[in-house]
C-alpha atoms as a PDB file:
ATOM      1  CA  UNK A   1     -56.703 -32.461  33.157  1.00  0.00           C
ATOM      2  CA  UNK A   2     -54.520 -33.701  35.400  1.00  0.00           C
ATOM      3  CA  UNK A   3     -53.016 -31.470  38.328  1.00  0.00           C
ATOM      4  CA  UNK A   4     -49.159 -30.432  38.045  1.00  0.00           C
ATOM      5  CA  UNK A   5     -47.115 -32.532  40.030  1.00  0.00           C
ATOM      6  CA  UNK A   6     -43.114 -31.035  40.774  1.00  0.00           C
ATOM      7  CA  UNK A   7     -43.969 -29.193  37.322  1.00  0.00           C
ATOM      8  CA  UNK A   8     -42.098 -32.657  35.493  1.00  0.00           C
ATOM      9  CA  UNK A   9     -43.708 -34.318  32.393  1.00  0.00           C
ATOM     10  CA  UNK A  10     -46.356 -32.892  29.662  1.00  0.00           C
ATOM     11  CA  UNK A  11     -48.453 -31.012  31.836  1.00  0.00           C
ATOM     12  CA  UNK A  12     -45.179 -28.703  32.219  1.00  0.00           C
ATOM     13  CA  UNK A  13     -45.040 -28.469  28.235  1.00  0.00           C
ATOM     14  CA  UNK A  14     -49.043 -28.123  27.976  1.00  0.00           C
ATOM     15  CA  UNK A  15     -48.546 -25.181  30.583  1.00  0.00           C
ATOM     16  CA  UNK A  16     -46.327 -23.204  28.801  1.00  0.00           C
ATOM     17  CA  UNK A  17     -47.621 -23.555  25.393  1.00  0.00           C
ATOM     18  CA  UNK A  18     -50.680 -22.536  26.782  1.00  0.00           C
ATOM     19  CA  UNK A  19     -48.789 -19.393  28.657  1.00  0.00           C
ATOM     20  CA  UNK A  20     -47.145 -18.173  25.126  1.00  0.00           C
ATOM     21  CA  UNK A  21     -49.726 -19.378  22.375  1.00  0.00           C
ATOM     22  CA  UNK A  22     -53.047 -19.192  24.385  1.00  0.00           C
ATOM     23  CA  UNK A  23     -53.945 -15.762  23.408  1.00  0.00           C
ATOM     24  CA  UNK A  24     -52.943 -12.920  22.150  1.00  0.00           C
ATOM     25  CA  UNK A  25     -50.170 -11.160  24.669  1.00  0.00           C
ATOM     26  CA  UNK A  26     -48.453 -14.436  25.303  1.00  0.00           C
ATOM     27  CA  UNK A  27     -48.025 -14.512  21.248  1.00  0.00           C
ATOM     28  CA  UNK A  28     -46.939 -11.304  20.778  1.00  0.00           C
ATOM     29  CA  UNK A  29     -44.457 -11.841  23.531  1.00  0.00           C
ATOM     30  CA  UNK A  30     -43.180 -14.759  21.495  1.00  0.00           C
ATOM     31  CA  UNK A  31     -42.697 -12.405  18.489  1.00  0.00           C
ATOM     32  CA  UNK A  32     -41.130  -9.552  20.808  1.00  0.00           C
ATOM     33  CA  UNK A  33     -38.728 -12.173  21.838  1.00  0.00           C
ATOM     34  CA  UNK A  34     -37.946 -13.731  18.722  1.00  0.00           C
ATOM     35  CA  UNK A  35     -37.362 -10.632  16.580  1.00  0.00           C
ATOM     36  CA  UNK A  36     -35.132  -9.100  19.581  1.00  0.00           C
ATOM     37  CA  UNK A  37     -32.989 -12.384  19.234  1.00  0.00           C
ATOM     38  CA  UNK A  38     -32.829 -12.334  15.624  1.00  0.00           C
ATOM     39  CA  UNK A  39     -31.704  -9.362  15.256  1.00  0.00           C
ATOM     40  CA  UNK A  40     -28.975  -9.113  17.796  1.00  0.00           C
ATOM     41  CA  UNK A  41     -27.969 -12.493  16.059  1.00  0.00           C
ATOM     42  CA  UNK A  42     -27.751 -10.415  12.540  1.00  0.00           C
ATOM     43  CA  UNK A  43     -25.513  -7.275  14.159  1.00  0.00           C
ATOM     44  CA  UNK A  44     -23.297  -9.715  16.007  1.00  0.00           C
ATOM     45  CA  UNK A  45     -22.831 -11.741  12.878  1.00  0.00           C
ATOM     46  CA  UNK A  46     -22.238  -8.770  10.392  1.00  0.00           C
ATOM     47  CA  UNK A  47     -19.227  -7.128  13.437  1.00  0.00           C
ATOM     48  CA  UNK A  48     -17.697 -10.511  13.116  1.00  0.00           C
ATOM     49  CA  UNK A  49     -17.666 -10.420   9.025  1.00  0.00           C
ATOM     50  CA  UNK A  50     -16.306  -7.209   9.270  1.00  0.00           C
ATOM     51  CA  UNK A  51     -13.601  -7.728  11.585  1.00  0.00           C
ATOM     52  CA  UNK A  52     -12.578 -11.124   9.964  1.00  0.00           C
ATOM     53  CA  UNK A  53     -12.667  -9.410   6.585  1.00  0.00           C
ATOM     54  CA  UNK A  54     -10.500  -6.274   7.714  1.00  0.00           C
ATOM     55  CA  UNK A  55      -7.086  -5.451   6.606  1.00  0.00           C
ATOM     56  CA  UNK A  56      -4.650  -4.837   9.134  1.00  0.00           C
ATOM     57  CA  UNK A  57      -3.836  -1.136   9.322  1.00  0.00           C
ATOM     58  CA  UNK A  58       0.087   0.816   7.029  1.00  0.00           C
ATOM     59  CA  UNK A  59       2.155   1.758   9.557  1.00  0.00           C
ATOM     60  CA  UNK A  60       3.206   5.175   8.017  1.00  0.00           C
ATOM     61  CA  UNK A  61       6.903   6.781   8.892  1.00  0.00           C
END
């Protein structure tokens, strides 16, 4: 294997699959992260459906 030089090229990319897929915790990380993003993605999506799809307030006298 050839040594990292200025962390440039595929030995960068073989390093960090390695660092997420290589065992266990690194995969579970993966998921952690994934799942976290996924569903902040789904609440910020469903606030903007609901205020897009909201009726403007009757002004009552």
């Amino acid at each position: 294997m050839p040594a990292i030089n200025g962390m440039t090229g595929v030995c960068e990319m073989e390093f960090w699959m390695n660092l997420m897929f290589g065992n266990s915790v690194g995969l579970m990380s993966m998921l952690v992260i994934i799942g976290t993003f996924l569903l902040i993605s789904s609440y910020a999506v469903y606030f903007i459906y609901k205020v897009m799809s909201a009726k403007p307030p009757k002004e009552e006298q």
